[in-house]
N, C-alpha and C. Protein backbone atom coordinates (compact mmCIF):
# COMPACT_ATOMS: atom_id res chain seq x y z
N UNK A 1 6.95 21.03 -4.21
CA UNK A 1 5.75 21.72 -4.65
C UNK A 1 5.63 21.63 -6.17
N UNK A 2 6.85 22.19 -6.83
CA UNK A 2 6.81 21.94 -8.22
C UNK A 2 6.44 20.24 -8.89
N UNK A 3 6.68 19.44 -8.16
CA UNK A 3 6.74 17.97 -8.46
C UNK A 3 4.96 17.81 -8.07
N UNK A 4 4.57 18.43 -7.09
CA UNK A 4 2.76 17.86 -7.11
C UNK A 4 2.24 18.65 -8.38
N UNK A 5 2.47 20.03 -8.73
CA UNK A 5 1.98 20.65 -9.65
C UNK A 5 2.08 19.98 -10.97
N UNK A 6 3.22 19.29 -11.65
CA UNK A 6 3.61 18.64 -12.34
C UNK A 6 2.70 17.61 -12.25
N UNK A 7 2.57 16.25 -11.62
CA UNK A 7 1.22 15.45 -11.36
C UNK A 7 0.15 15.85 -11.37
N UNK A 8 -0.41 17.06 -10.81
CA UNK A 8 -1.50 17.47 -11.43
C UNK A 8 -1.91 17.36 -12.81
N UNK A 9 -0.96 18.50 -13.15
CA UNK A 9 -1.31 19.00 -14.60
C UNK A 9 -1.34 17.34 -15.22
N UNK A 10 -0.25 16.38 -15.31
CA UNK A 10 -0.18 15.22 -15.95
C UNK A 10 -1.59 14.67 -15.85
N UNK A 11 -2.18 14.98 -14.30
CA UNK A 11 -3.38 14.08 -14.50
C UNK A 11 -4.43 14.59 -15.35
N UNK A 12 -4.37 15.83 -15.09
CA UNK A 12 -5.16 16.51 -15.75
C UNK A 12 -5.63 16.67 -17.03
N UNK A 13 -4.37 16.22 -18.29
CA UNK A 13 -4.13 16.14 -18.90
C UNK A 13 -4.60 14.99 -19.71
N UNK A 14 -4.04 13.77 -18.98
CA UNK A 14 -4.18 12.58 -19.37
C UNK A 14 -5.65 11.88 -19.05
N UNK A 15 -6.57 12.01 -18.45
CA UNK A 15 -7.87 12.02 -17.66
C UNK A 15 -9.00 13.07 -18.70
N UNK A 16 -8.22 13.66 -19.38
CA UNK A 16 -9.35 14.77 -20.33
C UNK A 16 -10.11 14.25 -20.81
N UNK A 17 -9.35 13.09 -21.32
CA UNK A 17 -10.43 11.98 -22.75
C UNK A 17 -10.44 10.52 -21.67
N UNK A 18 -11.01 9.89 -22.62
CA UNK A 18 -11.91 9.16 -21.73
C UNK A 18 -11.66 7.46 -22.36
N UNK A 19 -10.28 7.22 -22.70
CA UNK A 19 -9.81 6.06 -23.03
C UNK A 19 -8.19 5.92 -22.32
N UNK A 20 -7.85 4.63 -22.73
CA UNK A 20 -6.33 4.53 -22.46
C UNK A 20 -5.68 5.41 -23.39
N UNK A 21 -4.48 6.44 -22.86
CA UNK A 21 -3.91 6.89 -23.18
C UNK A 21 -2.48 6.51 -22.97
N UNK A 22 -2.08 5.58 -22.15
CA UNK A 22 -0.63 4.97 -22.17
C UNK A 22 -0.61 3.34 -21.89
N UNK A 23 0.31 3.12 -23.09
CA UNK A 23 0.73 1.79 -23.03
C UNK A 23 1.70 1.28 -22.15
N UNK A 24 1.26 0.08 -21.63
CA UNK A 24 1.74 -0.59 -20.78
C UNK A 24 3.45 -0.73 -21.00
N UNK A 25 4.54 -0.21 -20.40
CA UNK A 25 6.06 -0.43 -21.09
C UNK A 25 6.08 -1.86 -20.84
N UNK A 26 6.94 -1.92 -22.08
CA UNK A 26 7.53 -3.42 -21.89
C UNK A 26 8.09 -3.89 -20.82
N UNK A 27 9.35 -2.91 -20.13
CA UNK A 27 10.19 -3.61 -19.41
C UNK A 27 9.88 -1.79 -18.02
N UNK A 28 8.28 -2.22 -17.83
CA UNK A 28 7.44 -1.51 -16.22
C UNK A 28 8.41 -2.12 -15.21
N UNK A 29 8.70 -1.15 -14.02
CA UNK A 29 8.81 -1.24 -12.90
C UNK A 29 7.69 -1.94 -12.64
N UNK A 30 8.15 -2.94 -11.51
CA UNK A 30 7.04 -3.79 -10.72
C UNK A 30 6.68 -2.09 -9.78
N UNK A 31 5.05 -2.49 -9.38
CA UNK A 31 4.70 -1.66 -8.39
C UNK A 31 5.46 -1.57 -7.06
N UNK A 32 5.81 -2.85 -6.75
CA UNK A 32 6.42 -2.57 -5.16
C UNK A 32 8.25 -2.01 -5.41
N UNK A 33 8.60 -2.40 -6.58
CA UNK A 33 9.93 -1.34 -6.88
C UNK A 33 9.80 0.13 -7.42
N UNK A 34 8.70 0.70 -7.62
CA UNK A 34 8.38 1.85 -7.91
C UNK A 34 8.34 2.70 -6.54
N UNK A 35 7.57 1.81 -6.05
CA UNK A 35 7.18 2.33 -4.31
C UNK A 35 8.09 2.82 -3.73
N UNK A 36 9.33 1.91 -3.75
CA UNK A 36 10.50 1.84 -3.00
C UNK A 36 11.70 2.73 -3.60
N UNK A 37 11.11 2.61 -5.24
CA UNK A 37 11.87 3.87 -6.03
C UNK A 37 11.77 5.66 -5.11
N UNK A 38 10.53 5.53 -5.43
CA UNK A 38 9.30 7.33 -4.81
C UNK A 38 9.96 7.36 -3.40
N UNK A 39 10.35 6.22 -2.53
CA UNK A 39 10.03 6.34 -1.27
C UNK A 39 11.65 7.05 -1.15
N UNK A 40 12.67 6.62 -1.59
CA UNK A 40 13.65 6.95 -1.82
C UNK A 40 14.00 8.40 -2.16
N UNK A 41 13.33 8.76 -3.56
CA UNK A 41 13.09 9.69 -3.47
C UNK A 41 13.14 10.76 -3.00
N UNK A 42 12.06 10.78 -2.39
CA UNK A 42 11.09 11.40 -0.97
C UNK A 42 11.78 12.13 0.25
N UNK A 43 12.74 10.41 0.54
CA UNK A 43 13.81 10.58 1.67
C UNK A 43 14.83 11.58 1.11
N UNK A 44 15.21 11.43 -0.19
CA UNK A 44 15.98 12.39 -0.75
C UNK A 44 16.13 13.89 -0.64
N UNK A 45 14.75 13.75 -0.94
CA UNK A 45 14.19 15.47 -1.43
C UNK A 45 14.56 16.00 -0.05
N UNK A 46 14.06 15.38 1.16
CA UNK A 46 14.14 15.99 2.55
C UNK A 46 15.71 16.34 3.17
N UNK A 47 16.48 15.57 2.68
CA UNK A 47 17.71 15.74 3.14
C UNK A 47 17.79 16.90 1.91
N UNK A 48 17.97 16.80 1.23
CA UNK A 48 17.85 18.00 0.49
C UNK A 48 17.91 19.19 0.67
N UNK A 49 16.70 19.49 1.23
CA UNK A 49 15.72 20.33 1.72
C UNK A 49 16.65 20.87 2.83
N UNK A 50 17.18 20.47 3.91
CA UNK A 50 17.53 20.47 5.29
C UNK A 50 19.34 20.57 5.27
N UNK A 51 19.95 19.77 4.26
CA UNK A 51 21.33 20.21 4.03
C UNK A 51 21.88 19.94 2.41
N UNK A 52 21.49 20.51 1.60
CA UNK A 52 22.06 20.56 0.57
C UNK A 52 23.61 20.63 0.31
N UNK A 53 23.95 21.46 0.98
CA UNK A 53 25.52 21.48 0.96
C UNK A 53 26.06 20.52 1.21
N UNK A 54 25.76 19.26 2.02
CA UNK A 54 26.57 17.81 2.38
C UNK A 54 26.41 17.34 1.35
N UNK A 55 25.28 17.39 0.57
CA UNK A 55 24.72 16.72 -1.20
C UNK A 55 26.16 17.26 -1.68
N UNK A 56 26.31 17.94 -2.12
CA UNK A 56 27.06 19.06 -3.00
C UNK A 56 28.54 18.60 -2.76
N UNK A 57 28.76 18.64 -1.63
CA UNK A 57 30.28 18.23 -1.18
C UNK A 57 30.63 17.06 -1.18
N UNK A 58 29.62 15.78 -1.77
CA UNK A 58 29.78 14.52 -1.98
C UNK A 58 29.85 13.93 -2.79
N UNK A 59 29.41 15.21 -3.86
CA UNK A 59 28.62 15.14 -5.26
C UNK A 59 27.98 13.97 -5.52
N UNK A 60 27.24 14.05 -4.82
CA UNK A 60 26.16 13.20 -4.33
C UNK A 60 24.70 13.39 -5.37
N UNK A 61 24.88 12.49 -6.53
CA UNK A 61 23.53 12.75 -7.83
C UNK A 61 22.67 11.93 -7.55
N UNK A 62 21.43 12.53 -6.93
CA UNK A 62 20.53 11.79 -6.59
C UNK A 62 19.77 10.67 -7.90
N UNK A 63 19.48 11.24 -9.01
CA UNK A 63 18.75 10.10 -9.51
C UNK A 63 19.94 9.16 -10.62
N UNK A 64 21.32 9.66 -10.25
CA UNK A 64 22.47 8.48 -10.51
C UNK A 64 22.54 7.53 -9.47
N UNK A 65 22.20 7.91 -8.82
CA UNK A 65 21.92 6.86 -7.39
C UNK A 65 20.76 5.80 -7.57
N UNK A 66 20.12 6.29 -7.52
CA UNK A 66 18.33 5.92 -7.95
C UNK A 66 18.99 4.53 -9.01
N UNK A 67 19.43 5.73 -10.24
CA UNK A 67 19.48 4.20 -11.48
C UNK A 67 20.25 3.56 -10.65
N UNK A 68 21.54 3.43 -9.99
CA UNK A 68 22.07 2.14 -9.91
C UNK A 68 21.80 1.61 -8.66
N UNK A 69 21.03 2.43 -8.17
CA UNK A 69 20.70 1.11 -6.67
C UNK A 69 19.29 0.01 -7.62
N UNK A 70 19.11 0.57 -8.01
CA UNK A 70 17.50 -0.52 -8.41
C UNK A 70 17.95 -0.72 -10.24
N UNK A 71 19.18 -0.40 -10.42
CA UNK A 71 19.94 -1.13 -11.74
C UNK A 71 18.55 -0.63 -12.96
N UNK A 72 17.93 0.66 -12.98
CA UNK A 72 17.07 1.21 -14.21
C UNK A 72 17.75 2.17 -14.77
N UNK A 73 16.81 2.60 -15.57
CA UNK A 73 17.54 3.98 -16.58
C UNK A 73 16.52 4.67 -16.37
N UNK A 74 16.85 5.87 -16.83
CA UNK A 74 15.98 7.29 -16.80
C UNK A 74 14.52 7.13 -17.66
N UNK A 75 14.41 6.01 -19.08
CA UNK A 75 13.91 5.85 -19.62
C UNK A 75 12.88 5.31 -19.26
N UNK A 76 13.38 3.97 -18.63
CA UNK A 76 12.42 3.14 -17.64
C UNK A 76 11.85 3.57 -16.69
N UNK A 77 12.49 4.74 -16.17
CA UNK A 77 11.77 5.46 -15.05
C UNK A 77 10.42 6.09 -15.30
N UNK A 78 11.19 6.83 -16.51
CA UNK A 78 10.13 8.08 -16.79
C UNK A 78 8.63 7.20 -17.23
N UNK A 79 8.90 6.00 -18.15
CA UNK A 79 7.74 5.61 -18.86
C UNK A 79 7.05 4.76 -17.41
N UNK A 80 7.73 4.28 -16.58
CA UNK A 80 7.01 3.23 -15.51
C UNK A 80 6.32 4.43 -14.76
N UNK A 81 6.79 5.61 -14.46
CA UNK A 81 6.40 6.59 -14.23
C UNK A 81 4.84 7.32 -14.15
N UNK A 82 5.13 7.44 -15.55
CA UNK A 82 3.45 8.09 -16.93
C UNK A 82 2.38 6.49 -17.17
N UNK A 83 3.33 5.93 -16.78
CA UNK A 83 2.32 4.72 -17.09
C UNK A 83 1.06 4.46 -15.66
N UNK A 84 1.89 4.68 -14.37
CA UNK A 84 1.49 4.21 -12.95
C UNK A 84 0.41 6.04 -13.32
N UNK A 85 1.30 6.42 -13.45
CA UNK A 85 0.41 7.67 -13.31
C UNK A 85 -0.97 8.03 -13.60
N UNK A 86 -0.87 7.17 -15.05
CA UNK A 86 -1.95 7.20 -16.14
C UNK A 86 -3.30 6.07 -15.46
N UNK A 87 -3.01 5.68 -14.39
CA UNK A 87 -3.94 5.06 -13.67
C UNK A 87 -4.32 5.37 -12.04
N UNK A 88 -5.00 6.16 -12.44
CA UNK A 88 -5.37 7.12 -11.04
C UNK A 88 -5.24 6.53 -9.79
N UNK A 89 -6.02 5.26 -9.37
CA UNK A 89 -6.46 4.88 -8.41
C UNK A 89 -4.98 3.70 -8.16
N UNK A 90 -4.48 3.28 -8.81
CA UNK A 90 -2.57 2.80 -8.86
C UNK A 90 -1.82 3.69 -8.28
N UNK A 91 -1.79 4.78 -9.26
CA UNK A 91 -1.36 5.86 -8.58
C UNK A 91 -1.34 6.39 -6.93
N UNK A 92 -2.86 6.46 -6.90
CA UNK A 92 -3.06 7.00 -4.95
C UNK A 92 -2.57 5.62 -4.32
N UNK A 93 -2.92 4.53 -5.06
CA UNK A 93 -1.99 3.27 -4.18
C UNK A 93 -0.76 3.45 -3.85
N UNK A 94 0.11 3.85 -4.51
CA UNK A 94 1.00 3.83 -4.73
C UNK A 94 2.02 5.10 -3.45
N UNK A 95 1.19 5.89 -3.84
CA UNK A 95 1.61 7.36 -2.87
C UNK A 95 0.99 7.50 -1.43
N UNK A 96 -0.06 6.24 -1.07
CA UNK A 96 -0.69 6.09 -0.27
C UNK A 96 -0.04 5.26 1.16
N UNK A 97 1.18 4.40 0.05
CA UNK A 97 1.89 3.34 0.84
C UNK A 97 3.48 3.90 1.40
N UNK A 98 3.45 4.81 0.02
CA UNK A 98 5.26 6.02 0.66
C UNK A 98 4.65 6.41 1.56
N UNK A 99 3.42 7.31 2.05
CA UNK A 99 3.07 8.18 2.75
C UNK A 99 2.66 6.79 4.56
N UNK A 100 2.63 5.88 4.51
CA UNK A 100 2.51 5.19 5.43
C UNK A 100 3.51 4.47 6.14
N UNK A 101 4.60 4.72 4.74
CA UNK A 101 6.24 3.78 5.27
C UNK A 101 6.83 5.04 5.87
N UNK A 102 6.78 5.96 5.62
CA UNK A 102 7.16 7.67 5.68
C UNK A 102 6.88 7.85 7.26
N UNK A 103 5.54 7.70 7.65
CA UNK A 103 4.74 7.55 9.07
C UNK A 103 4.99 6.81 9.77
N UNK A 104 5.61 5.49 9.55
CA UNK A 104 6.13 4.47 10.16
C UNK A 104 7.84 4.46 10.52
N UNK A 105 8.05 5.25 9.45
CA UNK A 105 9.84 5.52 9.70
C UNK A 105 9.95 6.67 10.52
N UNK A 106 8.95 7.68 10.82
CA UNK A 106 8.89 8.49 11.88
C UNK A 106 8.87 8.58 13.29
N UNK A 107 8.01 7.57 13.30
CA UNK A 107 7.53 7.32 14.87
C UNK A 107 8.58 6.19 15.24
N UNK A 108 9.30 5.25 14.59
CA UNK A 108 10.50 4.68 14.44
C UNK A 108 11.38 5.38 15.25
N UNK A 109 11.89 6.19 14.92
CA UNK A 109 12.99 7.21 14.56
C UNK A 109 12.85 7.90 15.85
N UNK A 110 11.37 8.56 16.62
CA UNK A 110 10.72 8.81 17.42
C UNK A 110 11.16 8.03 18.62
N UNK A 111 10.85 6.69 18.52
CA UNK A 111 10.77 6.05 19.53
C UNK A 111 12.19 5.82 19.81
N UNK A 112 12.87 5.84 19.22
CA UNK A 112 14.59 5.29 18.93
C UNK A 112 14.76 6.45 19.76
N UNK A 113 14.40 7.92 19.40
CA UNK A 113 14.80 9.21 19.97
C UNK A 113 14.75 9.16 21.75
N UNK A 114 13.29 8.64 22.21
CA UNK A 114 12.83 8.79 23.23
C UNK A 114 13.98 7.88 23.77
N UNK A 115 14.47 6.32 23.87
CA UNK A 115 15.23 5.16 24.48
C UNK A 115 16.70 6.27 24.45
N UNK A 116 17.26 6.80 23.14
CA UNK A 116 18.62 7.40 23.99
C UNK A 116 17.95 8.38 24.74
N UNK A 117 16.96 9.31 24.72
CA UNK A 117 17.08 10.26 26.05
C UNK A 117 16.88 9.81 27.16
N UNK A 118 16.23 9.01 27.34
CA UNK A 118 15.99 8.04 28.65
C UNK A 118 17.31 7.16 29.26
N UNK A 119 18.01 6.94 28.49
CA UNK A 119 19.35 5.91 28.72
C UNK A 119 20.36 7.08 29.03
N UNK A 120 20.45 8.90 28.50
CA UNK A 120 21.43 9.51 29.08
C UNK A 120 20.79 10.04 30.15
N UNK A 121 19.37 10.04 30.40
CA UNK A 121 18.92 10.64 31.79
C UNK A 121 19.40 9.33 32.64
N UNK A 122 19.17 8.12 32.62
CA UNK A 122 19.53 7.39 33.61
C UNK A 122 20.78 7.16 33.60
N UNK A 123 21.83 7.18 32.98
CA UNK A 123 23.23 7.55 32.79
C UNK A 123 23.61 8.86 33.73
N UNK A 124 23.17 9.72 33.44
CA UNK A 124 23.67 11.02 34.42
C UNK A 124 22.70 10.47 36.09
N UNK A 125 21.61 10.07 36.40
CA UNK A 125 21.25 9.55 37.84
C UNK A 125 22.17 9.10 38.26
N UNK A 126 22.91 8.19 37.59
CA UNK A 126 23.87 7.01 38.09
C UNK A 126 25.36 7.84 38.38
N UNK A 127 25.61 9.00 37.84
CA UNK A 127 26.51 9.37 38.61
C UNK A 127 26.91 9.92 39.38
């Protein structure tokens, strides 16, 4: 919740005036590694959310993870970040495609669910 409020206000902010307000970083996340950055994320926050304590007992640092699976820094993050941000309609691209891989890893996950219950119902027939 705090993280959409935060995007708000940024947009809000940055959208007041009516020119470019952020320069392109030198060394930007490509869009489809940003994607895959957020999507990560995302997956994060939820485990999170649901067992923190396995985080904790693993010491398990989520965005030390982040930098070295996709080999960035905090720096690069933040500016590839304000930069994607600073372009609205990039932006909803962007959160448009987590939110569809998100939907797709569900019903995934779903369908995976349904094949073992079906394989221990016909497992217990059989005996």
């Amino acid at each position: 919740m705090m993280r959409k409020i935060f995007f708000l206000i940024t947009f809000i902010i940055l959208f007041s005036c009516g020119e470019e307000v952020i320069d392109k970083p030198v060394n930007l996340i490509s869009k489809e590694k940003m994607i895959d950055i957020l999507y990560d994320l995302a997956i994060i926050d939820a485990a999170k959310s649901t067992g923190p304590q396995v985080m904790e007992n693993k010491n398990f640092v989520p965005m030390e993870f982040i930098y070295n699976k996709y080999e960035i820094d905090s720096m690069q993050f933040v500016s590839s970040d304000l930069y994607y941000a600073s372009i609205p309609l990039e932006y909803e691209d962007i959160y448009k495609k987590i939110e569809d891989r998100i939907v797709k890893e569900k019903e995934r996950f779903q369908k995976l669910g349904e094949k073992k219950k079906d394989s221990l119902i016909q497992e217990k027939e059989e005996e």
